[in-house]
Protein backbone atom coordinates (compact mmCIF):
# COMPACT_ATOMS: atom_id res chain seq x y z
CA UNK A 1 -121.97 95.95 -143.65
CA UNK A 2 -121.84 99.96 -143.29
CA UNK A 3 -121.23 101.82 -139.51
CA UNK A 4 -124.10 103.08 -138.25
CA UNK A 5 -122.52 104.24 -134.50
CA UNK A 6 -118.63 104.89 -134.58
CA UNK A 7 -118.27 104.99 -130.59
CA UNK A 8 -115.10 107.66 -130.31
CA UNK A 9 -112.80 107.37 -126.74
CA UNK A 10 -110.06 109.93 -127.02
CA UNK A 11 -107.40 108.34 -124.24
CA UNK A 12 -104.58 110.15 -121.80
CA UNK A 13 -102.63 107.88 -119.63
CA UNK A 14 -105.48 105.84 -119.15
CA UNK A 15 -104.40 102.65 -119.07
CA UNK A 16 -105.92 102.04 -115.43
CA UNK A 17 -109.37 101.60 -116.61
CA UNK A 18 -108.87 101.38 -120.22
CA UNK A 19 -109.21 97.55 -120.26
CA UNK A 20 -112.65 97.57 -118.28
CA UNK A 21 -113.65 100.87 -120.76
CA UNK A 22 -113.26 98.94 -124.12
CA UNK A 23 -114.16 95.07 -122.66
CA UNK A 24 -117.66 96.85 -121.87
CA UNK A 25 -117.89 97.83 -125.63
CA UNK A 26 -116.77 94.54 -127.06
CA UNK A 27 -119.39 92.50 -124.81
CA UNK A 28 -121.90 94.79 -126.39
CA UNK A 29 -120.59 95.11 -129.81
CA UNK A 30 -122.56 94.32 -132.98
CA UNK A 31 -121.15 94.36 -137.06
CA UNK A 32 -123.17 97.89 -137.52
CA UNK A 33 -121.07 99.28 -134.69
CA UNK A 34 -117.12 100.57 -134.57
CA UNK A 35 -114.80 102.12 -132.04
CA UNK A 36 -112.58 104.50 -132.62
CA UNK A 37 -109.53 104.95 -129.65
CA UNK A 38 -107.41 108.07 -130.06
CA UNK A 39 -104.24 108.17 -127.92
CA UNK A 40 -103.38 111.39 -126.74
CA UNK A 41 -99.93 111.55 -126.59
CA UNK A 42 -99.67 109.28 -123.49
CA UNK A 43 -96.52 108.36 -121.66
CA UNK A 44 -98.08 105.02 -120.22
CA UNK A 45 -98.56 102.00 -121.67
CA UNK A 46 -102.22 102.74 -122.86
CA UNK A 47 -101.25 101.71 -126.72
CA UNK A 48 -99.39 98.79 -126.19
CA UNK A 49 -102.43 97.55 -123.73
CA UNK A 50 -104.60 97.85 -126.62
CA UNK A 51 -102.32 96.32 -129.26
CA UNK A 52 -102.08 93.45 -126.89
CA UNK A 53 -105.76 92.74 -125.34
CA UNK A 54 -107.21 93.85 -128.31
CA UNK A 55 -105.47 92.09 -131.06
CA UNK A 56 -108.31 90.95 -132.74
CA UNK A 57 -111.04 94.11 -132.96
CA UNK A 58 -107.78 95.67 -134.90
CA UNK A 59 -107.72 93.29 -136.92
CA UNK A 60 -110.99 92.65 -137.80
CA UNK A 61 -111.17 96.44 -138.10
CA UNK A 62 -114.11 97.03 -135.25
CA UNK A 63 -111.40 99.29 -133.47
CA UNK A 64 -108.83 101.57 -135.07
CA UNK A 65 -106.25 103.01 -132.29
CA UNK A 66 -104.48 106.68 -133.74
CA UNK A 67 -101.93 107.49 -131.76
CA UNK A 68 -101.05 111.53 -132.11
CA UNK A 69 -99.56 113.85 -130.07
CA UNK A 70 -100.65 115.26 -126.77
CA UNK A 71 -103.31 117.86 -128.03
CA UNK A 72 -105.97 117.46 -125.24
CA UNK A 73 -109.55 115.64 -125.25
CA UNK A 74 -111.11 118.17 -127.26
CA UNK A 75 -108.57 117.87 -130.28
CA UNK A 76 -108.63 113.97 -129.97
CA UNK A 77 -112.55 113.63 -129.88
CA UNK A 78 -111.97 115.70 -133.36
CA UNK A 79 -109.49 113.16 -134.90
CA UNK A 80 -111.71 110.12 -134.07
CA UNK A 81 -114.63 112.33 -135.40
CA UNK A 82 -113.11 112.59 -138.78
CA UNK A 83 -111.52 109.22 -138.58
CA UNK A 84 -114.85 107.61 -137.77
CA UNK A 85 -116.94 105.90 -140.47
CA UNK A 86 -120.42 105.56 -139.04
CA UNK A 87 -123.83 107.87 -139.66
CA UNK A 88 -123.80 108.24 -135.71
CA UNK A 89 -121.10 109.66 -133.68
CA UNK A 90 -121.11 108.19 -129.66
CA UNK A 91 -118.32 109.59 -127.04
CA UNK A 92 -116.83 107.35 -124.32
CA UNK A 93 -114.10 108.60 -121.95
CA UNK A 94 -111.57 106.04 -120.92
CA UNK A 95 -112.20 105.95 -117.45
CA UNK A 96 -115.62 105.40 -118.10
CA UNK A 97 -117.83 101.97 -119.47
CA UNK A 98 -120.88 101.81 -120.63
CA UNK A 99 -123.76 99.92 -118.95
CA UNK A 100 -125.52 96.63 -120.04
CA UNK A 101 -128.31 97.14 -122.69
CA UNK A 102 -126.41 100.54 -124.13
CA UNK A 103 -125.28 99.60 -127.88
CA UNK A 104 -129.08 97.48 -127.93
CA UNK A 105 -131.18 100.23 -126.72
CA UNK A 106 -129.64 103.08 -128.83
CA UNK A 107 -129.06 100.79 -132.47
CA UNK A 108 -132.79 100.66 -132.08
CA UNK A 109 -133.65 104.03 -131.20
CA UNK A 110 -131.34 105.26 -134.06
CA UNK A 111 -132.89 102.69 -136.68
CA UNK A 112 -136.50 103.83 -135.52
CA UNK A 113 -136.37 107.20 -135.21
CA UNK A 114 -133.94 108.74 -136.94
CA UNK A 115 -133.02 111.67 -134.69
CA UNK A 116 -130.25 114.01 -134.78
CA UNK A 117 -129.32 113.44 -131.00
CA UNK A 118 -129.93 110.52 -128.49
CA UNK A 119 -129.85 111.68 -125.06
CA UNK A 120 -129.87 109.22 -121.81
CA UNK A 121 -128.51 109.73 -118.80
CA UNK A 122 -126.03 108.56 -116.69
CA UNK A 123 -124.91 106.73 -113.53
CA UNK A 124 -121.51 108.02 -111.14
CA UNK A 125 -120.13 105.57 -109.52
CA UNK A 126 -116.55 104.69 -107.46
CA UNK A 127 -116.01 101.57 -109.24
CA UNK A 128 -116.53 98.82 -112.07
CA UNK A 129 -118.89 97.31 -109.25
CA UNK A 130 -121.15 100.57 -109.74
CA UNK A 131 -120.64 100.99 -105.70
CA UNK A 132 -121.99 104.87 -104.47
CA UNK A 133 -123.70 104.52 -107.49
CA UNK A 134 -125.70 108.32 -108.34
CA UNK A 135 -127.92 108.72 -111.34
CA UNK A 136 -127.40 112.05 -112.56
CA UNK A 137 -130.57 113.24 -115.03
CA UNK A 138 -129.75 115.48 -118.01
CA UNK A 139 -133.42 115.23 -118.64
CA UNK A 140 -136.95 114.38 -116.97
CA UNK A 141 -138.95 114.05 -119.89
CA UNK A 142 -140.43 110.48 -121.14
CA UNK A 143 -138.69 108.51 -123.82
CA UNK A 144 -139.25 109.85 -127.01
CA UNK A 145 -138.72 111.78 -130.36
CA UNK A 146 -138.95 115.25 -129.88
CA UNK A 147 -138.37 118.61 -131.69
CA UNK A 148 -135.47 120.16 -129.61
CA UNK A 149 -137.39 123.25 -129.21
CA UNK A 150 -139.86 121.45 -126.85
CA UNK A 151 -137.32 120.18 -124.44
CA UNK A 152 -134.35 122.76 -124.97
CA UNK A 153 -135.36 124.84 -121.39
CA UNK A 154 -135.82 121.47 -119.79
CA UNK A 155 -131.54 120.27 -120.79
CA UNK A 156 -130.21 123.52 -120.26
CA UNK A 157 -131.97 124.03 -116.64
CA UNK A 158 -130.09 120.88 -115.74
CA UNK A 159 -127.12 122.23 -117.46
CA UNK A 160 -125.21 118.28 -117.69
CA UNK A 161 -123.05 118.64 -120.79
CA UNK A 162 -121.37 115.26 -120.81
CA UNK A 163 -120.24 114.29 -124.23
CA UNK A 164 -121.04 110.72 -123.17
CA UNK A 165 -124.26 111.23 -122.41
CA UNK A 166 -125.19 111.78 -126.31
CA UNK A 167 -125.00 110.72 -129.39
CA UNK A 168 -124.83 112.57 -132.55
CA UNK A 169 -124.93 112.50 -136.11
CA UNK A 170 -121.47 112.22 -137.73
CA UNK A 171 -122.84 115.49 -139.69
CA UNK A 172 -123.48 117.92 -136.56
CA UNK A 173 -119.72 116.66 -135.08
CA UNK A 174 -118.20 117.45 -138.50
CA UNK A 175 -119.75 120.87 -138.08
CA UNK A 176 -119.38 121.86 -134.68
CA UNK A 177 -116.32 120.11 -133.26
CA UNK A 178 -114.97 120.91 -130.12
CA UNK A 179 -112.36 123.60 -129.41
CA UNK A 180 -108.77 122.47 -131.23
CA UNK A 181 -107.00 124.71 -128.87
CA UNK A 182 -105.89 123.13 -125.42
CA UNK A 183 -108.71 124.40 -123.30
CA UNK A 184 -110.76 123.32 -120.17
CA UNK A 185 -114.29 122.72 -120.20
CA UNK A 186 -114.40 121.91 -124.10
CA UNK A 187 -117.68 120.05 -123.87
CA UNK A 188 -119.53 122.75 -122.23
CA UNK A 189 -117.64 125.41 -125.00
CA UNK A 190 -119.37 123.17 -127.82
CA UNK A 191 -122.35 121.01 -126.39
CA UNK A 192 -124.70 123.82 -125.68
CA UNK A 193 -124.34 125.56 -129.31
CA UNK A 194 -125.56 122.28 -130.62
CA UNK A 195 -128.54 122.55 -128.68
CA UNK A 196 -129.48 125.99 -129.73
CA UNK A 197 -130.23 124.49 -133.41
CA UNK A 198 -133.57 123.17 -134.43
CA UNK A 199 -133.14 119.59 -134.48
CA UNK A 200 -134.51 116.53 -133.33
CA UNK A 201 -133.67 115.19 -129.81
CA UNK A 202 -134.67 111.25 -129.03
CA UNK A 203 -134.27 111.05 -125.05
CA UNK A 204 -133.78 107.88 -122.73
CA UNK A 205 -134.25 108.38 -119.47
CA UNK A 206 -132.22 105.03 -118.17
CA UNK A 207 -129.03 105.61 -117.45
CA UNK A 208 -126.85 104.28 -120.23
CA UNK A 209 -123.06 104.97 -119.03
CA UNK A 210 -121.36 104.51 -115.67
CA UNK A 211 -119.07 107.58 -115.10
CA UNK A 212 -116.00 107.14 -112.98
CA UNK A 213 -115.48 109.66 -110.35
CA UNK A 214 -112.19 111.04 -110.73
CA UNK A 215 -110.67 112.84 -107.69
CA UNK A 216 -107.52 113.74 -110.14
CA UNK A 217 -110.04 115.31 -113.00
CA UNK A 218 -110.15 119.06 -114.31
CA UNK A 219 -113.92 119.32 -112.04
CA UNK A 220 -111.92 118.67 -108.73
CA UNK A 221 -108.75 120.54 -109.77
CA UNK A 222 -109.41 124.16 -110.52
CA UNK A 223 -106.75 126.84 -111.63
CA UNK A 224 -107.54 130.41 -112.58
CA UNK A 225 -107.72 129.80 -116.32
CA UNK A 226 -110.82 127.61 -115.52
CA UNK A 227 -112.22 131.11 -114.11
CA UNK A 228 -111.22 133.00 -117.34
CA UNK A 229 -112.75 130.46 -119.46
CA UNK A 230 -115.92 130.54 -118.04
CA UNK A 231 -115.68 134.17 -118.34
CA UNK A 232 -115.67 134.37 -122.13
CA UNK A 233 -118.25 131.78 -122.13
CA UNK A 234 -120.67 133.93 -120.06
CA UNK A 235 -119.93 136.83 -122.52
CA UNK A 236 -120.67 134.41 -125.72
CA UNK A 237 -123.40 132.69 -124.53
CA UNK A 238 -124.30 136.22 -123.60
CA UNK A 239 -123.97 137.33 -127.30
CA UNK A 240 -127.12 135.29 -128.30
CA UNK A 241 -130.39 136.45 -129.03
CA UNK A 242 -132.81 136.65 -125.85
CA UNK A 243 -134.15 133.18 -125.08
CA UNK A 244 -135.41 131.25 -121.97
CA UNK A 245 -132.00 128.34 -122.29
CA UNK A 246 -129.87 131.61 -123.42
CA UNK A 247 -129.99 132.70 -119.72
CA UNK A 248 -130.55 129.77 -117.82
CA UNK A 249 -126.93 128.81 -119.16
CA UNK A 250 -126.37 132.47 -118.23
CA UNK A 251 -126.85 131.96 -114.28
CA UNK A 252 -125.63 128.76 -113.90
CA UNK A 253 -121.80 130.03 -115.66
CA UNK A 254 -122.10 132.81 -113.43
CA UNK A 255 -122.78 131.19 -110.42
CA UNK A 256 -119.70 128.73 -111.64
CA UNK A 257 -117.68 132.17 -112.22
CA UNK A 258 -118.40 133.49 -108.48
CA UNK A 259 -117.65 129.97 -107.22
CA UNK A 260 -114.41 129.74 -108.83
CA UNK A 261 -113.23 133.32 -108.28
CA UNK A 262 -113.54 133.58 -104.51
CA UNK A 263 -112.25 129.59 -104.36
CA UNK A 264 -108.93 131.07 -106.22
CA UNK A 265 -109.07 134.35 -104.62
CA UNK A 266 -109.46 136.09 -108.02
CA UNK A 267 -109.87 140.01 -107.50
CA UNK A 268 -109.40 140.71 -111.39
CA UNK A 269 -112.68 139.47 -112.17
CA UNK A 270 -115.52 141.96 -111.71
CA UNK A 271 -118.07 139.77 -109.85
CA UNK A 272 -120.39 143.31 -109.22
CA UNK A 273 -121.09 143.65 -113.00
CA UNK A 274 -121.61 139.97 -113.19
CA UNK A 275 -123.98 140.10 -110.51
CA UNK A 276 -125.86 143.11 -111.52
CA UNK A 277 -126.35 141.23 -114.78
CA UNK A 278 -128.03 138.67 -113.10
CA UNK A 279 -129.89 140.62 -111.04
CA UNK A 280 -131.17 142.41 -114.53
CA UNK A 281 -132.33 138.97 -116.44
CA UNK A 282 -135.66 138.85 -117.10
CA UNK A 283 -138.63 135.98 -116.56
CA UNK A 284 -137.01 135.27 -112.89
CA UNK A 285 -140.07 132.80 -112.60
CA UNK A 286 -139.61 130.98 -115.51
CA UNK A 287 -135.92 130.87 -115.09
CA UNK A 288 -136.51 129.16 -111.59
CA UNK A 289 -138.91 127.11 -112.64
CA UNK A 290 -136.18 125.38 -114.21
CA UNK A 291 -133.03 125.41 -112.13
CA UNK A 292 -131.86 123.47 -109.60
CA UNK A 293 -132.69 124.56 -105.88
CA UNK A 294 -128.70 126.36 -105.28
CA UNK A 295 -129.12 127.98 -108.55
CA UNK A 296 -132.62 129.48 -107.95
CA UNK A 297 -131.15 130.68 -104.96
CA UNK A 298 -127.92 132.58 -106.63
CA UNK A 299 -130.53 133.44 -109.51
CA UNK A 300 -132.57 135.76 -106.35
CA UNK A 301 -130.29 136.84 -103.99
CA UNK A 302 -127.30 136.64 -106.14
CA UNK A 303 -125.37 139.39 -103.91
CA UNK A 304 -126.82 137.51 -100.67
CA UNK A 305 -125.45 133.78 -102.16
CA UNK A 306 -121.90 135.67 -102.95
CA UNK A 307 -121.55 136.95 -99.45
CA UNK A 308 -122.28 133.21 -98.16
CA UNK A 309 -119.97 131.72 -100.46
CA UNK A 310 -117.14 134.04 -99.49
CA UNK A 311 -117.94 133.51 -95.81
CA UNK A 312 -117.90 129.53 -95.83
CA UNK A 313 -114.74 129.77 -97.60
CA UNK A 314 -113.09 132.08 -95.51
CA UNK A 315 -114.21 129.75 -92.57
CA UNK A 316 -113.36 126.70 -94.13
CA UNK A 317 -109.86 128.45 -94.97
CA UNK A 318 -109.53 129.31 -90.84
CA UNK A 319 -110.51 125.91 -89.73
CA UNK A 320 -108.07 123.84 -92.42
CA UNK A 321 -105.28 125.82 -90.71
């Protein structure tokens, strides 16, 4: 039988929740269906895990493990990308598992309509008992097949670029992959370029994937490169031609750029051009009508909401002492 959905988890010393990641797959998995485990280099015993629990799926062929260097997530999700044999290309981090229903619910979706993307969203939780369970929304909009273009303001007002929250065809990954370079934030430096192309988005609003929450990740643990990086994201996404998602991704990087500049007491960074660019944008009302509460506010007063910022930090600084 051919792949239709190669399910790609790239893997870094993740042998803590590995197990639970790819026994969530296998309860779900069906003969159109492979998964593809890249191991990042890690110094655990992630590999051997999966040689041992997992005997079987590699040798039946439902999972090939490629074990490469340490290159970071981005470079990984590449390799399984091009190693993968299905029309339909589905991310899965290794800390994370996918909810009851998920392999069902998008085989059909991809078998009926034919789309480009699937989009669902997604639950955060503390633990494989889904305890201080959240549902996070990268989209409102009813279930459906739509043309991108009719939902595009709608994704990129709630700005969630989770690689596991989509699936794509095998195609789009081949042609935009993620950064090769070690770099942070790879899925927002690749997801959002995607969804500037005219294609066809199938959405689900359930929530599809349970997403660890990781006190140790890159979101909780920022250095100033993070800072930098947004910075030349701000300036490409800047680059593009004059559109409503162009600079609704505009204020929400910049708000990230103020955030993460005063956190890391970063004085190269010129936050008064920054924020006299988003004072200048355009359409403030149809920008807002969009964005989250905090980012409405930053999108206004964006000189008022930096003052604020610095202040509770400063305070919060004083008071930790």
């Amino acid at each position: 039988m051919s792949i239709t959905l190669s399910i790609v988890i790239p893997n870094y010393n993740g042998a803590a929740f590995l197990a639970a990641c790819l026994r969530s797959v296998f309860a779900q998995i069906t003969p159109a269906c492979e998964v593809v485990l890249v191991d990042d280099g890690s110094t655990d015993h992630s590999a051997d895990l999966v040689r041992h629990y997992f005997a079987g799926a590699l040798e039946h062929g439902q999972l090939t493990l490629i074990c490469t260097e340490n290159a970071g997530p981005g470079a990984a999700r590449n390799i399984g990308v091009q190693a993968a044999s299905g029309d339909y290309i589905a991310f899965l981090d290794s800390d994370d598992f996918i909810l009851p229903g998920y392999i069902a619910r998008c085989m059909a979706v991809l078998q009926e309509s034919e789309p480009d993307i699937v989009q669902f969203n997604l639950l955060r939780v503390l633990d494989d008992d889904l305890s201080g369970q959240h549902l996070i929304a990268c989209h409102t909009s009813p279930d459906g097949l739509y043309e991108l273009d009719r939902v595009r303001a709608e994704i990129f007002g709630k700005g969630k670029w989770f690689p596991v929250t989509r699936i794509f065809t095998r195609k789009i990954m081949l042609a935009n992959p993620f950064p090769a370079q070690r770099v942070f934030y790879e899925d927002l430096l690749t997801l959002p370029f995607i969804f500037f192309q005219d294609l066809k988005i199938h959405l689900i609003t359930e929530p599809l994937i349970a997403y660890r929450d990781n006190p140790h990740g890159t979101t909780r643990n920022h250095k100033p490169e993070h800072a930098y990086t947004m910075l030349t994201h701000f300036d490409r996404v800047s680059a593009r031609p004059p559109s409503l998602p162009r600079d609704l991704m505009r204020v929400q990087v910049a708000r990230s750029i103020v955030f993460l500049a005063l956190e890391l007491n970063i004085d190269e960074i010129d936050l008064g051009t920054l924020l006299r660019r988003v004072r200048g944008l355009e359409n403030k009302a149809a920008l807002a009508a969009h964005l989250g509460r905090v980012d409405q506010f930053f999108l206004r007063f964006p000189l008022l909401y930096t003052a604020m910022d610095w202040g509770r930090k400063r305070l919060r600084a004083k008071t930790s002492r």
